[in-house]
PDB file of N, CA and C in Angstrom:
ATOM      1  N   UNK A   1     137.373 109.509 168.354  1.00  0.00           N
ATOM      2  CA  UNK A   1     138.118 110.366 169.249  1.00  0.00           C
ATOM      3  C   UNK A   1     138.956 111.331 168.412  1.00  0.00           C
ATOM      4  N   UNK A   2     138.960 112.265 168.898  1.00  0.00           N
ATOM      5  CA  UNK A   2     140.020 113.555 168.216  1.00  0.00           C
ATOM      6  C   UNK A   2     140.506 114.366 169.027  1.00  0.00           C
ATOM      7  N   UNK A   3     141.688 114.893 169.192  1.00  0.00           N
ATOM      8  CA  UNK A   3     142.416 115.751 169.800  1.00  0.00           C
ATOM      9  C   UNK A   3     142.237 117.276 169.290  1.00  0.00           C
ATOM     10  N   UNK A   4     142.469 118.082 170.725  1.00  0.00           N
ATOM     11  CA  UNK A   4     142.035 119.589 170.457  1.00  0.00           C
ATOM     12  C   UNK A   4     142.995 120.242 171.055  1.00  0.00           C
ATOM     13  N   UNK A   5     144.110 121.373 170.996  1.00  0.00           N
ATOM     14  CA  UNK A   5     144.985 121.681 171.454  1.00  0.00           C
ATOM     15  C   UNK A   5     144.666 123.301 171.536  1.00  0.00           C
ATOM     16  N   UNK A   6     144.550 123.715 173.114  1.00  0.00           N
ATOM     17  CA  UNK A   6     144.354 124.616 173.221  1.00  0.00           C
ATOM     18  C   UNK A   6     145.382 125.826 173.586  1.00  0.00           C
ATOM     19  N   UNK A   7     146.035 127.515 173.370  1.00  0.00           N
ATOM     20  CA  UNK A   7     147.191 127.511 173.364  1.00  0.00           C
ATOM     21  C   UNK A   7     146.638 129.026 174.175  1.00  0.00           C
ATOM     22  N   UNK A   8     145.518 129.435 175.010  1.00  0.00           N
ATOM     23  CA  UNK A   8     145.283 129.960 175.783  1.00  0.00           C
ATOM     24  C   UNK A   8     143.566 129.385 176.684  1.00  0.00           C
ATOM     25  N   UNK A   9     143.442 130.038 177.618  1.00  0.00           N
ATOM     26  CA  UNK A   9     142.688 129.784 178.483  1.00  0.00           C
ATOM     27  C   UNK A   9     141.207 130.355 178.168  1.00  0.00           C
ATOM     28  N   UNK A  10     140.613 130.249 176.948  1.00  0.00           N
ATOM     29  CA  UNK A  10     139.384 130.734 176.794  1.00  0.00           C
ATOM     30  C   UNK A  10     137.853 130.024 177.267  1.00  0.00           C
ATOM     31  N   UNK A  11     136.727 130.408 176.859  1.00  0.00           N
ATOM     32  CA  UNK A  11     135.532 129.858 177.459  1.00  0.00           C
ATOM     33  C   UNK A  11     135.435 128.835 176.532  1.00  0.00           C
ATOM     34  N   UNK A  12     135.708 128.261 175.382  1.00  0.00           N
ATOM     35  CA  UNK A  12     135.777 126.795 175.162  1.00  0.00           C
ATOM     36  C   UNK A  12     136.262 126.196 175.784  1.00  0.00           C
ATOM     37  N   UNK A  13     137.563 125.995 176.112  1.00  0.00           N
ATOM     38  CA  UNK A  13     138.339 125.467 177.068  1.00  0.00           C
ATOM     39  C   UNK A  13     137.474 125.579 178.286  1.00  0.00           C
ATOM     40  N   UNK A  14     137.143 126.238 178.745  1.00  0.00           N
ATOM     41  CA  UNK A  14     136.602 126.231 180.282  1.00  0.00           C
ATOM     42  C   UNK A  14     135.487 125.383 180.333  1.00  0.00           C
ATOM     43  N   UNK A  15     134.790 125.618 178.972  1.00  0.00           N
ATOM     44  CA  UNK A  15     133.446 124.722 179.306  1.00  0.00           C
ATOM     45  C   UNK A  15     133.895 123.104 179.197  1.00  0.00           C
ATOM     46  N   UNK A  16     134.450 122.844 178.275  1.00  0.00           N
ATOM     47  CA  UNK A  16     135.264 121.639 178.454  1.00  0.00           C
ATOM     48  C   UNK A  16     135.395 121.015 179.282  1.00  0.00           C
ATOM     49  N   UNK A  17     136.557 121.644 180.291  1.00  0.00           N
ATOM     50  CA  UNK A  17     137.157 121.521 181.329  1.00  0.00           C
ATOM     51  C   UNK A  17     135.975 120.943 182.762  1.00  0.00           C
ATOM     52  N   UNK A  18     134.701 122.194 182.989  1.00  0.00           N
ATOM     53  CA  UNK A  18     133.794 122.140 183.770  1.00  0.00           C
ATOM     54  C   UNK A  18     132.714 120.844 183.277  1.00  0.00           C
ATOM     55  N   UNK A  19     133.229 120.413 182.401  1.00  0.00           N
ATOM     56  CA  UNK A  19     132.166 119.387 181.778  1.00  0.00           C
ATOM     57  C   UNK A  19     132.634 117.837 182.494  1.00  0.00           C
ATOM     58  N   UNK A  20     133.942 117.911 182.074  1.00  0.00           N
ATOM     59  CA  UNK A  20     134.830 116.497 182.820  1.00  0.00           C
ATOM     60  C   UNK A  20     134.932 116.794 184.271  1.00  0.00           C
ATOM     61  N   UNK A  21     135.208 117.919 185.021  1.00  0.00           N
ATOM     62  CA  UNK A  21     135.629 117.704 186.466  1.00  0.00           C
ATOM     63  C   UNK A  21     134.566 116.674 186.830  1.00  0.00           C
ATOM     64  N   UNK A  22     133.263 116.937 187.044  1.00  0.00           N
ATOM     65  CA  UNK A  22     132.484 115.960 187.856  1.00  0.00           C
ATOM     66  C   UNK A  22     132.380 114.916 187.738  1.00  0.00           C
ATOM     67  N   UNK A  23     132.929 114.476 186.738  1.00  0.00           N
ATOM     68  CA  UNK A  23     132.968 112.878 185.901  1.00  0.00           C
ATOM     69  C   UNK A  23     134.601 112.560 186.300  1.00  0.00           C
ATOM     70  N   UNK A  24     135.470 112.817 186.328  1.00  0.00           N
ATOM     71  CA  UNK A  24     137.044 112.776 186.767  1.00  0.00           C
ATOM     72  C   UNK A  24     137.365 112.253 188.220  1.00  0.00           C
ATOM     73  N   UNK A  25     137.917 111.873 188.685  1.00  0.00           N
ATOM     74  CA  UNK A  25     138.903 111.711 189.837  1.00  0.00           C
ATOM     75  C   UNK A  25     140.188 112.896 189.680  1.00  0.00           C
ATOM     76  N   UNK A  26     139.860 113.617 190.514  1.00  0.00           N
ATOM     77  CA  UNK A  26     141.193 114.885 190.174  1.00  0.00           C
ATOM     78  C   UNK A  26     141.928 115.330 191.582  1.00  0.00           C
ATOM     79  N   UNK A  27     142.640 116.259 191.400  1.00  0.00           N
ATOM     80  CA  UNK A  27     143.236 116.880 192.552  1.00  0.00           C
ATOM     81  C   UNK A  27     143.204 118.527 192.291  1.00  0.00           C
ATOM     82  N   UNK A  28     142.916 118.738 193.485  1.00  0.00           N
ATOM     83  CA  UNK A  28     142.616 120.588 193.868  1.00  0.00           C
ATOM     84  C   UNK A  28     143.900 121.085 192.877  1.00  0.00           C
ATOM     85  N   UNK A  29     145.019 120.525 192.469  1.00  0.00           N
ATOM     86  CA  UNK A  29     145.684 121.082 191.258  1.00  0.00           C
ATOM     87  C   UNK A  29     145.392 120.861 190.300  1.00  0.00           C
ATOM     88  N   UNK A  30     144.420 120.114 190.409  1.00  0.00           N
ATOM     89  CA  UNK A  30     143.868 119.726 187.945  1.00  0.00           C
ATOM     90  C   UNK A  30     142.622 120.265 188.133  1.00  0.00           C
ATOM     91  N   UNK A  31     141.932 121.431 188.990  1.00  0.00           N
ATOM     92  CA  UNK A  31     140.741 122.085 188.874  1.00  0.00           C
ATOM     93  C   UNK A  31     140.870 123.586 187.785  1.00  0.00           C
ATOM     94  N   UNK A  32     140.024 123.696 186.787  1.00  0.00           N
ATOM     95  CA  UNK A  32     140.543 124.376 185.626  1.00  0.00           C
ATOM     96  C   UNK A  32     140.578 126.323 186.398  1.00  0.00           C
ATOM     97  N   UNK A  33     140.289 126.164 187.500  1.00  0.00           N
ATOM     98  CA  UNK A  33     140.504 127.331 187.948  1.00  0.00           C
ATOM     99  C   UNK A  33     141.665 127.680 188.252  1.00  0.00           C
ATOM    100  N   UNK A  34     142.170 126.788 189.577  1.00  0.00           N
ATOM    101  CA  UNK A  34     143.553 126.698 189.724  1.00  0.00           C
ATOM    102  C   UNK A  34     144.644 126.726 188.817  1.00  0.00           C
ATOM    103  N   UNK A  35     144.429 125.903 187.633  1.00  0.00           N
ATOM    104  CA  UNK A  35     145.561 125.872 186.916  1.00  0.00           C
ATOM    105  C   UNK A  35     145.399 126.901 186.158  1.00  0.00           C
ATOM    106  N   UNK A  36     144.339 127.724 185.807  1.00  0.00           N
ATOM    107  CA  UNK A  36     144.160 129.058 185.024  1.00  0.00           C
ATOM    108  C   UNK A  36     144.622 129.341 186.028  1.00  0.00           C
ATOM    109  N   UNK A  37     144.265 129.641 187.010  1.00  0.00           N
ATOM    110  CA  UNK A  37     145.277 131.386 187.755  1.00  0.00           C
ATOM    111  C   UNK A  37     146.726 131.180 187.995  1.00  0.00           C
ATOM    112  N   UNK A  38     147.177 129.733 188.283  1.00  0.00           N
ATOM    113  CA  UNK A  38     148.715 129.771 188.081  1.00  0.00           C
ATOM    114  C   UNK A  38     149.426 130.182 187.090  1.00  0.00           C
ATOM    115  N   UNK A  39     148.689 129.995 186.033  1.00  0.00           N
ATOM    116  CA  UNK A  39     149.564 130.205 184.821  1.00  0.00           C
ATOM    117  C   UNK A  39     148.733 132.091 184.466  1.00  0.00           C
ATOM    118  N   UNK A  40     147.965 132.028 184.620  1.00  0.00           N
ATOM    119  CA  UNK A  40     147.643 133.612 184.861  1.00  0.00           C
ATOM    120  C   UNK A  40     148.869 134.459 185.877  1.00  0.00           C
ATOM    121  N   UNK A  41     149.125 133.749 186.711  1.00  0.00           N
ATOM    122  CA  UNK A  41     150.075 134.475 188.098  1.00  0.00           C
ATOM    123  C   UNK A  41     151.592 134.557 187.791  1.00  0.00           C
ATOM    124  N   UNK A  42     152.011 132.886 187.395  1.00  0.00           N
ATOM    125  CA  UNK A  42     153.034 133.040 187.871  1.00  0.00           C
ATOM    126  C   UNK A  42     153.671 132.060 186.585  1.00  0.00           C
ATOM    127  N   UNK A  43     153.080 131.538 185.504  1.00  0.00           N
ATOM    128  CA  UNK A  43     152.989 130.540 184.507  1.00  0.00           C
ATOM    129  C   UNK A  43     153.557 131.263 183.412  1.00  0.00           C
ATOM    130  N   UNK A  44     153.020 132.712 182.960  1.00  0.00           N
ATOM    131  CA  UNK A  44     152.608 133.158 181.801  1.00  0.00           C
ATOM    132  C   UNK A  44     154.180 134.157 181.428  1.00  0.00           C
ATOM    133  N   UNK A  45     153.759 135.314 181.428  1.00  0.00           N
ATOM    134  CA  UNK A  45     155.184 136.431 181.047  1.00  0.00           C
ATOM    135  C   UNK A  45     156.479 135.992 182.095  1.00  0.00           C
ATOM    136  N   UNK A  46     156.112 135.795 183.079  1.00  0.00           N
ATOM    137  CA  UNK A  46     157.214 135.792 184.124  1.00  0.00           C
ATOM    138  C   UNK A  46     158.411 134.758 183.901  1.00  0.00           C
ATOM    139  N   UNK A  47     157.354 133.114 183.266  1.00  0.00           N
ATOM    140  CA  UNK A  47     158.189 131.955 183.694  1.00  0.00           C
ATOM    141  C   UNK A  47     157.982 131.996 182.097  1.00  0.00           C
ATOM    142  N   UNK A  48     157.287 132.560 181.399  1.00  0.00           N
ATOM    143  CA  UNK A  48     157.283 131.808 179.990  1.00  0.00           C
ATOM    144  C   UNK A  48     157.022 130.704 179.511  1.00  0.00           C
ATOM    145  N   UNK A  49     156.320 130.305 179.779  1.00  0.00           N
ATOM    146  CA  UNK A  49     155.405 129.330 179.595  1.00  0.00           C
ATOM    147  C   UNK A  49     154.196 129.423 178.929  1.00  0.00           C
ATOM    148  N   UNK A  50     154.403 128.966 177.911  1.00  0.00           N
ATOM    149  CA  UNK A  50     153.118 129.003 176.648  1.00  0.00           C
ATOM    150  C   UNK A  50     151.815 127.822 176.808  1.00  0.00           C
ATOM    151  N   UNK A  51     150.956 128.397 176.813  1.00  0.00           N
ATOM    152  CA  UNK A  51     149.924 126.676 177.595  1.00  0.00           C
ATOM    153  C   UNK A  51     149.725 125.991 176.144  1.00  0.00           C
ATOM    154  N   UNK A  52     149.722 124.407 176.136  1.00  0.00           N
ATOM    155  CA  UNK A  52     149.549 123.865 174.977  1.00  0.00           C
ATOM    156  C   UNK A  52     148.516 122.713 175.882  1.00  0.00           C
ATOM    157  N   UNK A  53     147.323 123.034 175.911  1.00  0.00           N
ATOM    158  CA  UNK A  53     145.955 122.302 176.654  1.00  0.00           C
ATOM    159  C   UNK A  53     145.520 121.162 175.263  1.00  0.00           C
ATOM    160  N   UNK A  54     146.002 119.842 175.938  1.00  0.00           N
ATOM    161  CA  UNK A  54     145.413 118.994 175.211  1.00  0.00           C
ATOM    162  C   UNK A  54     143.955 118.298 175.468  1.00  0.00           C
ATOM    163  N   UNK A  55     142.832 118.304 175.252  1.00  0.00           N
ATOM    164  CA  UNK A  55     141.497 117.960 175.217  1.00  0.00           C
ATOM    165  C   UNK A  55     141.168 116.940 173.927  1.00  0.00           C
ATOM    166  N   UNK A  56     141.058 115.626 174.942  1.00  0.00           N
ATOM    167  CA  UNK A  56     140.274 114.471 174.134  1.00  0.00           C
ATOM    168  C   UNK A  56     139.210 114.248 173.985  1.00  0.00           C
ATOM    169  N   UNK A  57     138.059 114.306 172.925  1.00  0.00           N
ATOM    170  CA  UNK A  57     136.392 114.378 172.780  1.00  0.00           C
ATOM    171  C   UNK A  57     136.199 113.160 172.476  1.00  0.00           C
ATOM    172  N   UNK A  58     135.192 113.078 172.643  1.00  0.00           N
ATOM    173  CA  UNK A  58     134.831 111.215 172.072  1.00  0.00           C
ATOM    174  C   UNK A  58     134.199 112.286 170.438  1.00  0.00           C
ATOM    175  N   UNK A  59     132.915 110.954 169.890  1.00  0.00           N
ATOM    176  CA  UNK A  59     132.532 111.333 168.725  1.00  0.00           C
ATOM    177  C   UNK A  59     131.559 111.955 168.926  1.00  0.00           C
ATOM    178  N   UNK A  60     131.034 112.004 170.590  1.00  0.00           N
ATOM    179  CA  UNK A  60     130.229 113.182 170.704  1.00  0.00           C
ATOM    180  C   UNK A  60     130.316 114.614 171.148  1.00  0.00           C
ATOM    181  N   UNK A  61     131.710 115.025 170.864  1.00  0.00           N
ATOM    182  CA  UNK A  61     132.428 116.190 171.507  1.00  0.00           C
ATOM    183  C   UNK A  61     132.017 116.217 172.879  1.00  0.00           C
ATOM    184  N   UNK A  62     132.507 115.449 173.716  1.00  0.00           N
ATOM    185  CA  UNK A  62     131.930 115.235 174.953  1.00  0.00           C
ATOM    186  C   UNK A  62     133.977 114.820 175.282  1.00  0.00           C
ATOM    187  N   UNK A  63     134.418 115.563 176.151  1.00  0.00           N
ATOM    188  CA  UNK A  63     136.148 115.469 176.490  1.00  0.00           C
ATOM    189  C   UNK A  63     136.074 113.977 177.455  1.00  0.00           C
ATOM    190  N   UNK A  64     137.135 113.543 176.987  1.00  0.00           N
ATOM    191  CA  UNK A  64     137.079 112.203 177.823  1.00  0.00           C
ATOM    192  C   UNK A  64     138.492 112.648 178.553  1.00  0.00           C
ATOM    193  N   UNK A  65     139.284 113.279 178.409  1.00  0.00           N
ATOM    194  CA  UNK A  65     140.852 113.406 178.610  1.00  0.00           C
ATOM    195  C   UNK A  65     141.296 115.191 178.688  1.00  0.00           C
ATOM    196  N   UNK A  66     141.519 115.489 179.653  1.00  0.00           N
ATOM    197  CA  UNK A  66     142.107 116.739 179.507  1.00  0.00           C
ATOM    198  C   UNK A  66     143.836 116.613 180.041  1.00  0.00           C
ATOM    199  N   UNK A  67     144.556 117.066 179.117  1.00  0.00           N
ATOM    200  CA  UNK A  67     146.426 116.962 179.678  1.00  0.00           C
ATOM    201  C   UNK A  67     146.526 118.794 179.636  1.00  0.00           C
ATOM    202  N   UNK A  68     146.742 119.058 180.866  1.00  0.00           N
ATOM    203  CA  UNK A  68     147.189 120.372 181.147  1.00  0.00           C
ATOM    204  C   UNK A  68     148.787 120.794 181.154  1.00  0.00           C
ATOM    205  N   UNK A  69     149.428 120.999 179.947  1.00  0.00           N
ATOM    206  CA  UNK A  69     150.375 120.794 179.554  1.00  0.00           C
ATOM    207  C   UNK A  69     150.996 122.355 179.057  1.00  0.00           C
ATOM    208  N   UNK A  70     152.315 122.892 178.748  1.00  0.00           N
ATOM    209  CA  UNK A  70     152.677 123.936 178.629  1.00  0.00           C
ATOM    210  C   UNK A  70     154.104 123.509 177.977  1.00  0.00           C
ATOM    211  N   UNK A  71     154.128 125.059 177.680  1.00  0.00           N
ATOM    212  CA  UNK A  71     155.592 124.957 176.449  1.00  0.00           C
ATOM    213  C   UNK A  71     156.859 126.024 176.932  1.00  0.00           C
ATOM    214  N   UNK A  72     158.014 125.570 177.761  1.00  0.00           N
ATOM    215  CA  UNK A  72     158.719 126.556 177.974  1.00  0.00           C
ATOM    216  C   UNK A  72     160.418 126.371 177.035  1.00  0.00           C
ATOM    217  N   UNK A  73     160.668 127.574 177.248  1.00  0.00           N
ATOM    218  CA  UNK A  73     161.918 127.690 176.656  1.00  0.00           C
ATOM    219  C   UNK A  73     163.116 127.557 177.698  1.00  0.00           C
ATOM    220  N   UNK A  74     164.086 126.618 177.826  1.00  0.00           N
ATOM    221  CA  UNK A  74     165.254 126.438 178.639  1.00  0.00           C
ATOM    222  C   UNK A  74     166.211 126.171 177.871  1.00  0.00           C
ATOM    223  N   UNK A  75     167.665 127.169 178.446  1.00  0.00           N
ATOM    224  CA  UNK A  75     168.876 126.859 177.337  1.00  0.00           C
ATOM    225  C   UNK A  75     169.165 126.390 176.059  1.00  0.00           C
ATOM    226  N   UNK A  76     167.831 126.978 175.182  1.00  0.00           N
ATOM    227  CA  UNK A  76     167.557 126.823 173.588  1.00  0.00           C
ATOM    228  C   UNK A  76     166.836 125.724 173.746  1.00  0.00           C
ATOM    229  N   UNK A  77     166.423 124.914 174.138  1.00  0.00           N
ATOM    230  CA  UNK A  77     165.307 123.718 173.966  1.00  0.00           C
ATOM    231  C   UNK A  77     163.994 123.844 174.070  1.00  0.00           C
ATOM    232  N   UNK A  78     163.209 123.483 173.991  1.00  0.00           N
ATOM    233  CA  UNK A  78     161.166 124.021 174.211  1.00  0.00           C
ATOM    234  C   UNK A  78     161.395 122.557 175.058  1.00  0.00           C
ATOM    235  N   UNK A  79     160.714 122.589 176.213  1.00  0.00           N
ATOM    236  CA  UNK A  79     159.992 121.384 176.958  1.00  0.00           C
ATOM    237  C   UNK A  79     158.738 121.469 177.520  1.00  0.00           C
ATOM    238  N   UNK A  80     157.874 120.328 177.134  1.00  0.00           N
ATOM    239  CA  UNK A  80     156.718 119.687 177.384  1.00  0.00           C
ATOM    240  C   UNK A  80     156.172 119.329 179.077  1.00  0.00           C
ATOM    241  N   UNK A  81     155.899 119.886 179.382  1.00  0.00           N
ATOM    242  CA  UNK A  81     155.801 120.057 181.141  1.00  0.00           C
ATOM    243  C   UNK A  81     154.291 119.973 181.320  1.00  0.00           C
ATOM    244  N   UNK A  82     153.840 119.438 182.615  1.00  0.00           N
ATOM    245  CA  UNK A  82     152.432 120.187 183.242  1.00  0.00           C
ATOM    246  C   UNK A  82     152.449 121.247 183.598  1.00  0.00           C
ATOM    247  N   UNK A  83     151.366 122.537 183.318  1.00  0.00           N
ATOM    248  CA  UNK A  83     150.810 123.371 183.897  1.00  0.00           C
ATOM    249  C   UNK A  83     151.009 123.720 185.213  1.00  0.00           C
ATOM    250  N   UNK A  84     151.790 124.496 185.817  1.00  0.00           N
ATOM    251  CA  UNK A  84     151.862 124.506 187.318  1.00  0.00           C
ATOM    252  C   UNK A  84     152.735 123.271 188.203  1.00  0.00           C
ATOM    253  N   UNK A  85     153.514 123.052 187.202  1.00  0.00           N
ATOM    254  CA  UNK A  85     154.230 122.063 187.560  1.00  0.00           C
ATOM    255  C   UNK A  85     155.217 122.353 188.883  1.00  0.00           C
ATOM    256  N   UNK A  86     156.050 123.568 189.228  1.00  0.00           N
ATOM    257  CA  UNK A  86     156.436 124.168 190.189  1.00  0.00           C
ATOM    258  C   UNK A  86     155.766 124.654 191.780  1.00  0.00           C
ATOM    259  N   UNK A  87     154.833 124.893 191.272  1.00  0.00           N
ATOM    260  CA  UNK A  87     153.381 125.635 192.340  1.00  0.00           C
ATOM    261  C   UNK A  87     152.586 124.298 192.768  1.00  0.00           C
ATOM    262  N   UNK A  88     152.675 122.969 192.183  1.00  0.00           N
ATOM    263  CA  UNK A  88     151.680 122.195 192.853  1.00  0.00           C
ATOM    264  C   UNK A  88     152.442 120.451 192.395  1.00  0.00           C
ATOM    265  N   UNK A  89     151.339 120.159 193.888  1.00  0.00           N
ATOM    266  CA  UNK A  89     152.509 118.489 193.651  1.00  0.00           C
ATOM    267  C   UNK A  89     150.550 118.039 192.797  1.00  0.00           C
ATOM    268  N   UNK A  90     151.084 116.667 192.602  1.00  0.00           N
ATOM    269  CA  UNK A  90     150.191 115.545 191.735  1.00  0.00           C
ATOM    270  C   UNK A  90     149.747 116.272 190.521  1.00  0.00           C
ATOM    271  N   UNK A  91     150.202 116.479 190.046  1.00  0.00           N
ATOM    272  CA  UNK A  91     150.061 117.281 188.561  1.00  0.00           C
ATOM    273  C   UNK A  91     149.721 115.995 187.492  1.00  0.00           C
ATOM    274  N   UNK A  92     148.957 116.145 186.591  1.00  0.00           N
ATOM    275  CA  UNK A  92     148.235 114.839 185.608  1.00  0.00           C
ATOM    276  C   UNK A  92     147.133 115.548 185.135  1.00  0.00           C
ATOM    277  N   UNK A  93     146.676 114.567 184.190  1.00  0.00           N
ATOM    278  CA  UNK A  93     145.983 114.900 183.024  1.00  0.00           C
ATOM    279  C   UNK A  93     144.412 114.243 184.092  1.00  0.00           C
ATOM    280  N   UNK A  94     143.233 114.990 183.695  1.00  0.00           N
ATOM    281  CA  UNK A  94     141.978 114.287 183.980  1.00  0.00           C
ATOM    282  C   UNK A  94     141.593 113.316 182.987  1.00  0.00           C
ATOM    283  N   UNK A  95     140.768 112.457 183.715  1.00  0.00           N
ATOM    284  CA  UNK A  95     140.372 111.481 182.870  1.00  0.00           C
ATOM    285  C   UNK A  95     139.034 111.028 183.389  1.00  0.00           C
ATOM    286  N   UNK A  96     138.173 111.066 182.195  1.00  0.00           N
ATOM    287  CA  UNK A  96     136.670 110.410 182.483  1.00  0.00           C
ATOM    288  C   UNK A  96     136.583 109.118 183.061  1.00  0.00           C
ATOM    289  N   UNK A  97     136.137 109.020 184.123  1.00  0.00           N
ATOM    290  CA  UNK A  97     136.253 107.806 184.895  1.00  0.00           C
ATOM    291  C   UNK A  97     135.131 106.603 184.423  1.00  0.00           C
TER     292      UNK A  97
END
């Protein structure tokens, strides 16, 4: 297993992402669309929020774990948050079932 930390929303990430949904138990908020356009909308310049996308592969680069996670700045501190954490309830990481 190895960790992959992604710090925008590109087509690695996406394929990733589209690889685990069907294998996952998720919610209409951990669908990699949704949480791309939140943080596209209302995530990104506005709220400041830097995405820090954690993706777990097994040894066959095959993601077992996606944590949709982000980096904001409040009263000099950086905190570790979900993605759309404001815009949507049940927020969590997918996981290969």
């Amino acid at each position: 297993m190895r960790l992959i930390v992604f710090d925008e929303f590109g087509s690695e990430l996406e394929q990733l992402w589209n690889t685990l949904e069907p294998v996952s138990e998720h919610y209409a908020f951990q669908l990699y669309e949704w949480v791309r356009f939140v943080q596209a909308t209302v995530g990104g310049d506005g709220a400041r929020i830097k995405p820090w996308v954690a993706v777990v592969v097994d040894e066959q680069d095959q993601p077992r774990m996606i944590f949709p996670l982000g980096v904001r700045r409040w009263a000099g501190i950086r905190i570790l948050e979900f993605l759309g954490n404001e815009q949507g309830d049940y927020m969590g990481p997918l996981i290969h079932q």
